[in-house]
N, C-alpha and C. Protein backbone atom coordinates (compact mmCIF):
# COMPACT_ATOMS: atom_id res chain seq x y z
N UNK A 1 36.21 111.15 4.15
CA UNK A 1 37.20 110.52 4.90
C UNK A 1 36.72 110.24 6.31
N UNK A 2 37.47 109.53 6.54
CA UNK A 2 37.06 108.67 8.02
C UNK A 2 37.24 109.64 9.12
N UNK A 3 37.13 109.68 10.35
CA UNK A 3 37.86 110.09 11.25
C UNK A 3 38.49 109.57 12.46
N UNK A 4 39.47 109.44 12.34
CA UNK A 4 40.47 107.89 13.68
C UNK A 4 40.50 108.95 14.71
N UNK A 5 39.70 108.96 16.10
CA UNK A 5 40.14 108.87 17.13
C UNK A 5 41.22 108.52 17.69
N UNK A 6 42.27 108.96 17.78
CA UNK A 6 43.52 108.08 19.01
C UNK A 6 43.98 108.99 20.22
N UNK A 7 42.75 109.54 20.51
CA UNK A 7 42.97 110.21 22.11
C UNK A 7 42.41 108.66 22.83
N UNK A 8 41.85 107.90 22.91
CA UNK A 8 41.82 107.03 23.68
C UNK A 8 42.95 106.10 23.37
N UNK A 9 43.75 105.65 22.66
CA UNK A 9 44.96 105.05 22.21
C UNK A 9 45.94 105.86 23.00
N UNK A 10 45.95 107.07 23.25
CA UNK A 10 47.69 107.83 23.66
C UNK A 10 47.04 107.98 25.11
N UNK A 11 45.99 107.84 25.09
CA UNK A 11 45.92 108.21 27.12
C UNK A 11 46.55 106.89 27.78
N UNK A 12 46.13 105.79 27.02
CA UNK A 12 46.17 104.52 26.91
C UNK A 12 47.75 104.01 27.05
N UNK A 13 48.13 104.35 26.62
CA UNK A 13 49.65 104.69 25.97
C UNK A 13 50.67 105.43 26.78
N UNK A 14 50.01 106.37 27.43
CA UNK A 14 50.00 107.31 28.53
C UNK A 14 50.63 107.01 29.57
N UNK A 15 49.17 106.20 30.27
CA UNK A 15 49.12 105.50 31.36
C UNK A 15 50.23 104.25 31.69
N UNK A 16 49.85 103.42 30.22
CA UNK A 16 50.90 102.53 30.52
C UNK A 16 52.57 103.07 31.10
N UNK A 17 53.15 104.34 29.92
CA UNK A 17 53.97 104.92 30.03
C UNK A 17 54.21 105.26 31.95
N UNK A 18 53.33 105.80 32.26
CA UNK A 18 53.47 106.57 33.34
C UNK A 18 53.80 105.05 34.54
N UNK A 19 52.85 104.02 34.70
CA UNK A 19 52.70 102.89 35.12
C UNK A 19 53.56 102.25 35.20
N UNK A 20 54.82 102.06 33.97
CA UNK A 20 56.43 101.77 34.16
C UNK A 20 56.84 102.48 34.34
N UNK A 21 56.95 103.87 34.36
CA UNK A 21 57.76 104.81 34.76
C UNK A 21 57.54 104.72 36.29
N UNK A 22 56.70 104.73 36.93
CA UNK A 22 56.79 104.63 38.50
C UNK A 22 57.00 102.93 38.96
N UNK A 23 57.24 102.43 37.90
CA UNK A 23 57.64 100.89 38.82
C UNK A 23 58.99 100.95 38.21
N UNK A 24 59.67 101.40 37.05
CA UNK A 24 60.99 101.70 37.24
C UNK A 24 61.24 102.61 38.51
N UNK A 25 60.92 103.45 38.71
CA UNK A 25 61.13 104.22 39.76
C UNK A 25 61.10 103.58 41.40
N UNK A 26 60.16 102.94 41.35
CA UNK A 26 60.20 101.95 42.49
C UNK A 26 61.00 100.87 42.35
N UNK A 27 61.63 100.57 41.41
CA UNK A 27 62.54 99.24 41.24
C UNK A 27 63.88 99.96 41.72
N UNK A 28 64.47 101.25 41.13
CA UNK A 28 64.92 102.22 41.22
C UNK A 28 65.48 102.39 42.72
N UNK A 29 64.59 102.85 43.45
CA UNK A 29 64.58 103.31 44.82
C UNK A 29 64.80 102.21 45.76
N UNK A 30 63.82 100.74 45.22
CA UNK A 30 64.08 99.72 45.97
C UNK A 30 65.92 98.76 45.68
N UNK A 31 66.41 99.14 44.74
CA UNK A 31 67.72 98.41 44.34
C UNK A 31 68.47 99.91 44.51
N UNK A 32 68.84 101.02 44.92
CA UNK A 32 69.46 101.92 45.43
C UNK A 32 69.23 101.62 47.38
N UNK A 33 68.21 101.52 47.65
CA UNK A 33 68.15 101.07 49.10
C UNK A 33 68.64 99.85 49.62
N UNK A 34 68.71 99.00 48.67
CA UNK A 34 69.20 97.66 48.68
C UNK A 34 71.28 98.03 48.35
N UNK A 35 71.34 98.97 48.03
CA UNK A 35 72.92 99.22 47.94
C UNK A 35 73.23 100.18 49.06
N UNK A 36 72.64 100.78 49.41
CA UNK A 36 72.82 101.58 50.69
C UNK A 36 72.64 100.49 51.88
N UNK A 37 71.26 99.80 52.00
CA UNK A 37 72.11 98.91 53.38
C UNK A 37 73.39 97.70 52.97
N UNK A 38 73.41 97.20 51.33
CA UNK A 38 74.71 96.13 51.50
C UNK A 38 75.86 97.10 52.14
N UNK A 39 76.04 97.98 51.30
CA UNK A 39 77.51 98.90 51.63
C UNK A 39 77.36 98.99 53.11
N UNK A 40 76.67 99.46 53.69
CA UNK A 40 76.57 99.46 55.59
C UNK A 40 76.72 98.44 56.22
N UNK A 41 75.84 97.13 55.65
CA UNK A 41 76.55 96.06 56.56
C UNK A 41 77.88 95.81 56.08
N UNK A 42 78.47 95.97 54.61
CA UNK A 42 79.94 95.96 54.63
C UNK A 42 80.90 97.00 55.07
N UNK A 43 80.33 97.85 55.61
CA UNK A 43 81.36 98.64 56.75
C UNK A 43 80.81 98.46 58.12
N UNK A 44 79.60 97.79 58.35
CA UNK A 44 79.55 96.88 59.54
C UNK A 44 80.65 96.09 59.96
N UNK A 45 80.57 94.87 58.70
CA UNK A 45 81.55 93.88 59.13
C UNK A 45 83.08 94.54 59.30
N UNK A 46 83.04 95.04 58.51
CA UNK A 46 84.59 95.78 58.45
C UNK A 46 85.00 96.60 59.97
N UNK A 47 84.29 97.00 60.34
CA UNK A 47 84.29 97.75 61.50
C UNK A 47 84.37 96.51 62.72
N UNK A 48 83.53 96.15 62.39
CA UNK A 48 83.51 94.81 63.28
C UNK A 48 84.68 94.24 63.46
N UNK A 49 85.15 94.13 62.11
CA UNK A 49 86.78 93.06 61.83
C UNK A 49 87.92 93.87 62.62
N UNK A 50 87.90 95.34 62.30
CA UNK A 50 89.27 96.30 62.63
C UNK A 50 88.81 96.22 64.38
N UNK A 51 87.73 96.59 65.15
CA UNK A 51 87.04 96.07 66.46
C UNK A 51 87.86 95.11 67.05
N UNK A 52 87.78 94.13 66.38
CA UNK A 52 88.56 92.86 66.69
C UNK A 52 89.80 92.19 66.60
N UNK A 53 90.56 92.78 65.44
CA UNK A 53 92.08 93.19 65.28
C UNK A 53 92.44 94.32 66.68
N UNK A 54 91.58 95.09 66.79
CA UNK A 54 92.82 96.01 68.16
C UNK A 54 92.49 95.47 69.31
N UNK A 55 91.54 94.72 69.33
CA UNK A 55 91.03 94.25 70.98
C UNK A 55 92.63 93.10 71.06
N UNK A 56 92.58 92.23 69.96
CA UNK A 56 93.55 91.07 69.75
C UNK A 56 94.92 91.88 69.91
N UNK A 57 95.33 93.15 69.10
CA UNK A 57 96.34 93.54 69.73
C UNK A 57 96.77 94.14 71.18
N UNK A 58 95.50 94.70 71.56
CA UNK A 58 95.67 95.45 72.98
C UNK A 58 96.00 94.45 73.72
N UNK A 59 95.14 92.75 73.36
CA UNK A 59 95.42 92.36 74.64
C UNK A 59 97.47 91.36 74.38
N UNK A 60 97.61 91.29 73.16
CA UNK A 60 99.24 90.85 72.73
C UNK A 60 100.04 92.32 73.56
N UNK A 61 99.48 93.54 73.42
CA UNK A 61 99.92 94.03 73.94
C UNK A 61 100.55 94.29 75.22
N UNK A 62 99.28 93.91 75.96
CA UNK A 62 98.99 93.62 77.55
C UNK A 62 99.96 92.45 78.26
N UNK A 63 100.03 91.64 77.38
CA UNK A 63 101.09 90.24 77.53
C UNK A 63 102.48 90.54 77.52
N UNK A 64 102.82 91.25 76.22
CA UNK A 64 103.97 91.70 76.30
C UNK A 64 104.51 92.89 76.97
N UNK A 65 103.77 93.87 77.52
CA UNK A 65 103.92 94.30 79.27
C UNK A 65 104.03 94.16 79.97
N UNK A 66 103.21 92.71 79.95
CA UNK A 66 103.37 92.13 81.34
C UNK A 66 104.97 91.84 81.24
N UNK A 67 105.68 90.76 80.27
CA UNK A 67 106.82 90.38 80.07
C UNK A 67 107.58 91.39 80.32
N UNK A 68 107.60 92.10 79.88
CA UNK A 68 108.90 93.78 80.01
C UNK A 68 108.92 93.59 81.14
N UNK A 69 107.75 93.74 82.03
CA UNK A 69 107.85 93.66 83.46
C UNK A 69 108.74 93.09 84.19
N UNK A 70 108.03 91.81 83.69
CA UNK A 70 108.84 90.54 84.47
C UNK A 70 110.61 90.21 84.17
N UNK A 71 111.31 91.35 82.64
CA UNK A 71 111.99 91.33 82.48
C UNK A 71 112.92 92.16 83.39
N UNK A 72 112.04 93.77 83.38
CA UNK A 72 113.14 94.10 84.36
C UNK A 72 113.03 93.85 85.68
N UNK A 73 112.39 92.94 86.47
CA UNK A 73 112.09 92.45 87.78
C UNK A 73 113.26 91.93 87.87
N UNK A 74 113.56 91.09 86.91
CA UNK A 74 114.73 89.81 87.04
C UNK A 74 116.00 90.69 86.60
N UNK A 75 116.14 91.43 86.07
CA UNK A 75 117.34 92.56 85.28
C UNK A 75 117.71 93.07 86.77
N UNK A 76 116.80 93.81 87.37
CA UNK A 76 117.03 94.42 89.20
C UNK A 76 117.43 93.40 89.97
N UNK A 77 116.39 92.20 89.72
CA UNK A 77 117.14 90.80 90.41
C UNK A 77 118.48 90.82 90.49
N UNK A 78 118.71 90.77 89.17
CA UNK A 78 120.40 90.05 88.96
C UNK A 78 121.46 90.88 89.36
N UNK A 79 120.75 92.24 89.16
CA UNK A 79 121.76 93.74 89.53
C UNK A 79 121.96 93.66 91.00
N UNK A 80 120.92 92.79 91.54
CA UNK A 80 121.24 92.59 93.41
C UNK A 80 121.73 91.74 93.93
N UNK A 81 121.64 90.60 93.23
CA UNK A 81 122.56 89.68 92.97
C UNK A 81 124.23 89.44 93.15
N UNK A 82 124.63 90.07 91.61
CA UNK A 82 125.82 90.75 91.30
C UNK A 82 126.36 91.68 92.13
N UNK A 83 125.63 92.66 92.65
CA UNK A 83 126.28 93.45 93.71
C UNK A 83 126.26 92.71 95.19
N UNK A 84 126.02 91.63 95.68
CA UNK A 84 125.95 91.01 96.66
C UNK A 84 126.72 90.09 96.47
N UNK A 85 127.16 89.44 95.38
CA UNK A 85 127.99 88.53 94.68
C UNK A 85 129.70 89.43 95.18
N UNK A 86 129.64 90.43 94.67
CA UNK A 86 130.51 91.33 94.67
C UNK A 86 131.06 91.62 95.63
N UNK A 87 130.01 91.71 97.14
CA UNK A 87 130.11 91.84 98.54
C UNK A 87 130.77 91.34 98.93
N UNK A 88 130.35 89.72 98.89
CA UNK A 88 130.81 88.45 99.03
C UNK A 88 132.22 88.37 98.91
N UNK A 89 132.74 88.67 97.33
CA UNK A 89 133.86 88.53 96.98
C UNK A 89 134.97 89.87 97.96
N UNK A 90 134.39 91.11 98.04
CA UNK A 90 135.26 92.17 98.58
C UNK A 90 136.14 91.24 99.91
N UNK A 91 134.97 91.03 100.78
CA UNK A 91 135.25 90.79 101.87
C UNK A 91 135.62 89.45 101.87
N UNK A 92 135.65 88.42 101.03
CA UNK A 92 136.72 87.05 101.11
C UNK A 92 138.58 87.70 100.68
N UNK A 93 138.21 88.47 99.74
CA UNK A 93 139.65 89.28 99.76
C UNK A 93 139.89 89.87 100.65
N UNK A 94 139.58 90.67 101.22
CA UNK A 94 139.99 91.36 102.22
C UNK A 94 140.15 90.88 103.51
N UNK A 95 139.85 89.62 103.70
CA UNK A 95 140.00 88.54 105.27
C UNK A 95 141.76 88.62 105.06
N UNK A 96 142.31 88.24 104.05
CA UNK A 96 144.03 87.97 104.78
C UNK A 96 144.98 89.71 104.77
N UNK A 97 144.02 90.51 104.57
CA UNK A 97 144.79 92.11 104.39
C UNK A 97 145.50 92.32 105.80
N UNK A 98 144.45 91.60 106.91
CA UNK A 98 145.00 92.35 108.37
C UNK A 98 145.78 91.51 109.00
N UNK A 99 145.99 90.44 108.40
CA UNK A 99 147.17 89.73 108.46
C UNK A 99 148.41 89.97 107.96
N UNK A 100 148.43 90.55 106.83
CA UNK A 100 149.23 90.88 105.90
C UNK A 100 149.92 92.38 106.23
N UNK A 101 148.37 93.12 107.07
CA UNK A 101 149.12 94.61 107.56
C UNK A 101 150.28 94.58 108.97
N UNK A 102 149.41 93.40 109.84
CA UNK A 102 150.64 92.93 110.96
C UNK A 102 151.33 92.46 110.15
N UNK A 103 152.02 91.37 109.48
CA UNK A 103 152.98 90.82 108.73
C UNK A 103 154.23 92.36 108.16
N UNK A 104 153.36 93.17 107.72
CA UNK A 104 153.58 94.55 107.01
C UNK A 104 154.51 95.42 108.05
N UNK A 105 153.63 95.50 109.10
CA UNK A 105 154.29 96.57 110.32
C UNK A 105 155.65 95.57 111.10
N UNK A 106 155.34 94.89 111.00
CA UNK A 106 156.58 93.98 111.64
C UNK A 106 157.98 94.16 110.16
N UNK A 107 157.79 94.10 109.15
CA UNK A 107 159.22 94.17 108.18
C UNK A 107 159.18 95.58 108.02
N UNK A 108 158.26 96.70 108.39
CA UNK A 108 158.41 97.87 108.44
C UNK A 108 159.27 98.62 109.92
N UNK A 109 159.37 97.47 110.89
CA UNK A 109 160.33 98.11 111.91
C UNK A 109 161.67 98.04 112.09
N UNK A 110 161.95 99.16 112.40
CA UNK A 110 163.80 99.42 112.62
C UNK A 110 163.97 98.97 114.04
N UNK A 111 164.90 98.48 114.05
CA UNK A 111 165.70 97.95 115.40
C UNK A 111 165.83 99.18 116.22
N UNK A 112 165.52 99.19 117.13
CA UNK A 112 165.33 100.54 118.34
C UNK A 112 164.07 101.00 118.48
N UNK A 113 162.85 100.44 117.52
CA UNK A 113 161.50 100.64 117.65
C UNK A 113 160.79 99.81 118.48
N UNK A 114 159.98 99.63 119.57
CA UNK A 114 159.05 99.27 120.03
C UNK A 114 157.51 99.49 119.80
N UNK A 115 156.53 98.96 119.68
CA UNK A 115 155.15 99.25 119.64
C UNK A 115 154.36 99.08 120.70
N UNK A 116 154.09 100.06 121.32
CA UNK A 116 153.39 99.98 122.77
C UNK A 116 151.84 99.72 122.43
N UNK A 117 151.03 99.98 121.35
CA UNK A 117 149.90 100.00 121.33
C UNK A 117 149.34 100.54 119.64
N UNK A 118 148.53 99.43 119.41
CA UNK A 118 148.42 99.07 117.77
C UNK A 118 146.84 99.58 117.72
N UNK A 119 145.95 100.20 117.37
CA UNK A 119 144.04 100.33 116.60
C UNK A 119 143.82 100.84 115.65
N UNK A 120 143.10 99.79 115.35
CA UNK A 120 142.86 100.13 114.03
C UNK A 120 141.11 100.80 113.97
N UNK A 121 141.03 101.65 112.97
CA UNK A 121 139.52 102.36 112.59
C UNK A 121 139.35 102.87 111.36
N UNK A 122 138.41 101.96 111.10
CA UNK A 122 138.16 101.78 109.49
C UNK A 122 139.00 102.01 108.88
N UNK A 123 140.11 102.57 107.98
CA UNK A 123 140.91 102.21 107.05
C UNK A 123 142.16 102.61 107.59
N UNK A 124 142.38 103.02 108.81
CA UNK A 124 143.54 104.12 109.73
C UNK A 124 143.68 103.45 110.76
N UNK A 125 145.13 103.24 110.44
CA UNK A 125 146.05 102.46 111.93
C UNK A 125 146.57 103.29 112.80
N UNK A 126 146.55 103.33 114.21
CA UNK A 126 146.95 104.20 115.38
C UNK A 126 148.15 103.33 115.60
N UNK A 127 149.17 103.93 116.10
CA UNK A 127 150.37 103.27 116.35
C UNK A 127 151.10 104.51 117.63
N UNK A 128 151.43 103.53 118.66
CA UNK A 128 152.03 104.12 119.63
C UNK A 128 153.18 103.63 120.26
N UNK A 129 154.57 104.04 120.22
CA UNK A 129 155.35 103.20 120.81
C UNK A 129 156.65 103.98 121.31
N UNK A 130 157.53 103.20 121.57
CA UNK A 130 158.78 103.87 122.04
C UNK A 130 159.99 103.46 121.08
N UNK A 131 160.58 104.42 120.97
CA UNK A 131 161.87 104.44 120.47
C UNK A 131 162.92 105.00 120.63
N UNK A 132 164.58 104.36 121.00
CA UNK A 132 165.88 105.08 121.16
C UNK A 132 166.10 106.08 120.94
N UNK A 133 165.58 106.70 119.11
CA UNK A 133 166.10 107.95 119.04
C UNK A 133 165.24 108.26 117.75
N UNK A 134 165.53 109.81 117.64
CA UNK A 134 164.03 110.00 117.07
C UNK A 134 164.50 110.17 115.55
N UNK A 135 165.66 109.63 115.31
CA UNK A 135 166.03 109.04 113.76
C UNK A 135 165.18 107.86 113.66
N UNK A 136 165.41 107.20 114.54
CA UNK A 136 164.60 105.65 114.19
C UNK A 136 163.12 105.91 113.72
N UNK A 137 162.40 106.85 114.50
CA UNK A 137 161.18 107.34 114.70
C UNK A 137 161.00 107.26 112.89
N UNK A 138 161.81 108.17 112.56
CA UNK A 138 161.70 108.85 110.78
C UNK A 138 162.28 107.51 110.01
N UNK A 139 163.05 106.80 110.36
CA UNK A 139 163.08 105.54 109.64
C UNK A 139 162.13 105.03 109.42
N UNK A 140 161.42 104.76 110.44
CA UNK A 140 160.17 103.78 110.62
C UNK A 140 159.21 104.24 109.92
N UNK A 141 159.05 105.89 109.48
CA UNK A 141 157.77 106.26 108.16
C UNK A 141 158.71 106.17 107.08
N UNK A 142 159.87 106.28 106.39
CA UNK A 142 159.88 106.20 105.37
C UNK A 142 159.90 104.62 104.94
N UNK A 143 160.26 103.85 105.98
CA UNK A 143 159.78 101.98 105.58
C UNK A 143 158.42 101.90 105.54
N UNK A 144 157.31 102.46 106.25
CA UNK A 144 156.05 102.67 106.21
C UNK A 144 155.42 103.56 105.04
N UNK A 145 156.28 104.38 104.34
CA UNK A 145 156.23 105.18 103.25
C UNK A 145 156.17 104.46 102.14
N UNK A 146 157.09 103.53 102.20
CA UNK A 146 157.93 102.48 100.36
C UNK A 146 156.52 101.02 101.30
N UNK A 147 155.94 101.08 101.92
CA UNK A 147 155.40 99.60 101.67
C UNK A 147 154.26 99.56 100.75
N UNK A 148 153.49 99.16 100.38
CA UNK A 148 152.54 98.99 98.77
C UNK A 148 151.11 98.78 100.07
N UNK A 149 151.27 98.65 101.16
CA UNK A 149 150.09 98.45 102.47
C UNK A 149 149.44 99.29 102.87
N UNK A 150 150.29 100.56 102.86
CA UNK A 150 150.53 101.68 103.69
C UNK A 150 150.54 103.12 102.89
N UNK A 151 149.42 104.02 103.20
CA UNK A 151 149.84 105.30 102.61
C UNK A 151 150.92 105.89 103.09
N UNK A 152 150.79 107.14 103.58
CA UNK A 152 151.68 108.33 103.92
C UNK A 152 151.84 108.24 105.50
N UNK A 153 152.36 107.95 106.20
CA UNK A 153 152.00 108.10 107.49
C UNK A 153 152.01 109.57 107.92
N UNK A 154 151.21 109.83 109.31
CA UNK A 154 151.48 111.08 109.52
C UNK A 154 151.59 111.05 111.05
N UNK A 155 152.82 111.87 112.04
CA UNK A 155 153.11 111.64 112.82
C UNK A 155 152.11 112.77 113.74
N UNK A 156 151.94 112.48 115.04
CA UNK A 156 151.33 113.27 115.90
C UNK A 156 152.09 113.70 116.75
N UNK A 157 153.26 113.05 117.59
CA UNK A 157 153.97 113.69 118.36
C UNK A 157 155.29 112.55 118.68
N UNK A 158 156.40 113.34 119.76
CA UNK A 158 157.20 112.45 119.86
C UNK A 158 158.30 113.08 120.71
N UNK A 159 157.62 112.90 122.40
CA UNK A 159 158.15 113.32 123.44
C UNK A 159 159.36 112.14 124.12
N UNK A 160 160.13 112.88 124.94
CA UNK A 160 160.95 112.18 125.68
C UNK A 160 159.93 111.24 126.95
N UNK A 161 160.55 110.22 127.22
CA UNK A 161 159.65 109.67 128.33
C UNK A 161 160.97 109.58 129.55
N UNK A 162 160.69 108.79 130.57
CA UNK A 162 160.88 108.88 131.89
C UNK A 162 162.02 107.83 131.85
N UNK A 163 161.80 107.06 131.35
CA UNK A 163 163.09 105.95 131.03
C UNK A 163 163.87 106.42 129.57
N UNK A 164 164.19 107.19 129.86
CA UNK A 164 164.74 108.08 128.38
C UNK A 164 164.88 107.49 127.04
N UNK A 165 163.63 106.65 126.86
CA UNK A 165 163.12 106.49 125.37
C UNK A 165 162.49 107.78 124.76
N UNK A 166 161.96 107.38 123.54
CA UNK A 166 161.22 108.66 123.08
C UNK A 166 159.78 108.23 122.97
N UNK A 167 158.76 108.88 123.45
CA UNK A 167 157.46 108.43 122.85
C UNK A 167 157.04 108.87 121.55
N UNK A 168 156.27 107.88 120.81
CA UNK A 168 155.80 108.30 119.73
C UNK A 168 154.40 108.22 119.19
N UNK A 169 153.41 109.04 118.17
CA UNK A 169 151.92 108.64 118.03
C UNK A 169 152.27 108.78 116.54
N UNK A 170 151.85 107.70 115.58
CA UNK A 170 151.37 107.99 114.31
C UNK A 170 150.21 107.36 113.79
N UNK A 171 150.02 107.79 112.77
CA UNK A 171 148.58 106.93 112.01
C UNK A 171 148.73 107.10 110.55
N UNK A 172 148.51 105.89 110.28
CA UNK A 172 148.74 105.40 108.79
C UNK A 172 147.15 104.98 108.06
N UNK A 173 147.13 105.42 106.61
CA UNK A 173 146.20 104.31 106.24
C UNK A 173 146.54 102.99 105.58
N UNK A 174 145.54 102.44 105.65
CA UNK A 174 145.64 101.08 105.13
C UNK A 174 145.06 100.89 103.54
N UNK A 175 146.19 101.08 102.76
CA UNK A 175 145.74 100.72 101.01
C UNK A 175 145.98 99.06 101.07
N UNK A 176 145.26 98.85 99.95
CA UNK A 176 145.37 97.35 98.99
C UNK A 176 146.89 97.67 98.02
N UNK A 177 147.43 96.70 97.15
CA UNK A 177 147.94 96.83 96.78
C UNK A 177 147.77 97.15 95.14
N UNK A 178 146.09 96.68 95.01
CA UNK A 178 145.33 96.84 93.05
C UNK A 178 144.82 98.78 93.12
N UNK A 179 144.72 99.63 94.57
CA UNK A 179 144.69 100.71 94.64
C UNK A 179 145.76 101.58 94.22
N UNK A 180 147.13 100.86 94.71
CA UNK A 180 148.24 101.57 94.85
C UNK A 180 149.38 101.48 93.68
N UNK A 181 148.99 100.92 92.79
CA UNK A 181 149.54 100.16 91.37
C UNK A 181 149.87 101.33 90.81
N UNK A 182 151.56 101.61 90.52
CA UNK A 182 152.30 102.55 89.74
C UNK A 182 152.13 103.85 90.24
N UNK A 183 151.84 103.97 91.67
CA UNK A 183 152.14 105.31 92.36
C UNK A 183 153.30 105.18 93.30
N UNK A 184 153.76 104.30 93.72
CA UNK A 184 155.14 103.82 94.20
C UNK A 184 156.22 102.69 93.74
């Protein structure tokens, strides 16, 4: 019988084996490296993209801050406004009151009353005068009592004088009439 050698056939065989096995292996390593940088530049871009979504919101943000701003600038505006508006209006009402308080003290006097001397300070009328008798005196606050003009009066004194009148001092305040609504 013959004898077949095939140690040079399987080294042969071998080699080749081994020869694709390391270029699979390098195909291997090179298409695994090739998926490790795609995936990175796609969380590159991605990173990149979300980067650029918050810059775009910070600055919508920034805009619409600014606006709030400018909203309540003009909100304080108008609140100074309105209260100056308001000013305006107090004191156009209140121009015919001190007309209305002389008008007032005049249907508030009793016959035997005189007024020697009228001042007014800030919401309080001084009143000084003479009168016959010192009933009249007490007439003259409870007509000063019932007017819707006039709080409470309160008297200070009320001596005899030299021409035998009586002297008198009171002081009243001065209400509106939208203050004094259903208390008299």
């Amino acid at each position: 019988m013959a004898t077949i050698n095939l140690r040079p056939w399987r080294e042969e065989k071998s080699k080749e084996r081994q020869k694709r096995f390391l270029i699979n292996l390098c195909g291997a390593a090179f298409f695994a490296g090739f998926i490790v940088l795609a995936i990175g530049y796609y969380f590159d871009v991605m990173h990149d993209r979300q980067v650029e979504r918050n810059d775009y919101l910070k600055a919508e943000a920034a805009k619409l801050d600014k606006k709030l701003k400018e909203i309540k600038e003009l909100k304080e505006k108008k609140k100074r406004l309105l209260a100056r508006l308001e000013a305006i209006q107090q004191l156009q009402a209140s121009r015919p009151i001190i007309v209305r308080n002389f008008d007032e003290l005049v249907k508030v006097l009793p016959d035997g009353i005189y007024y020697s001397s009228l001042n007014r300070k800030g919401n309080n009328i001084g009143i000084k005068g003479l009168a016959e008798d010192k009933l009249d005196v007490s007439s003259l606050m409870r007509n000063i009592d019932s007017s819707i003009w006039f709080g409470e009066p309160a008297l200070s004194k009320v001596n005899l004088s030299k021409g035998g009148l009586n002297e008198f001092s009171l002081s009243l305040p001065v209400i509106t009439p939208k203050e004094n609504k259903g208390s008299k």
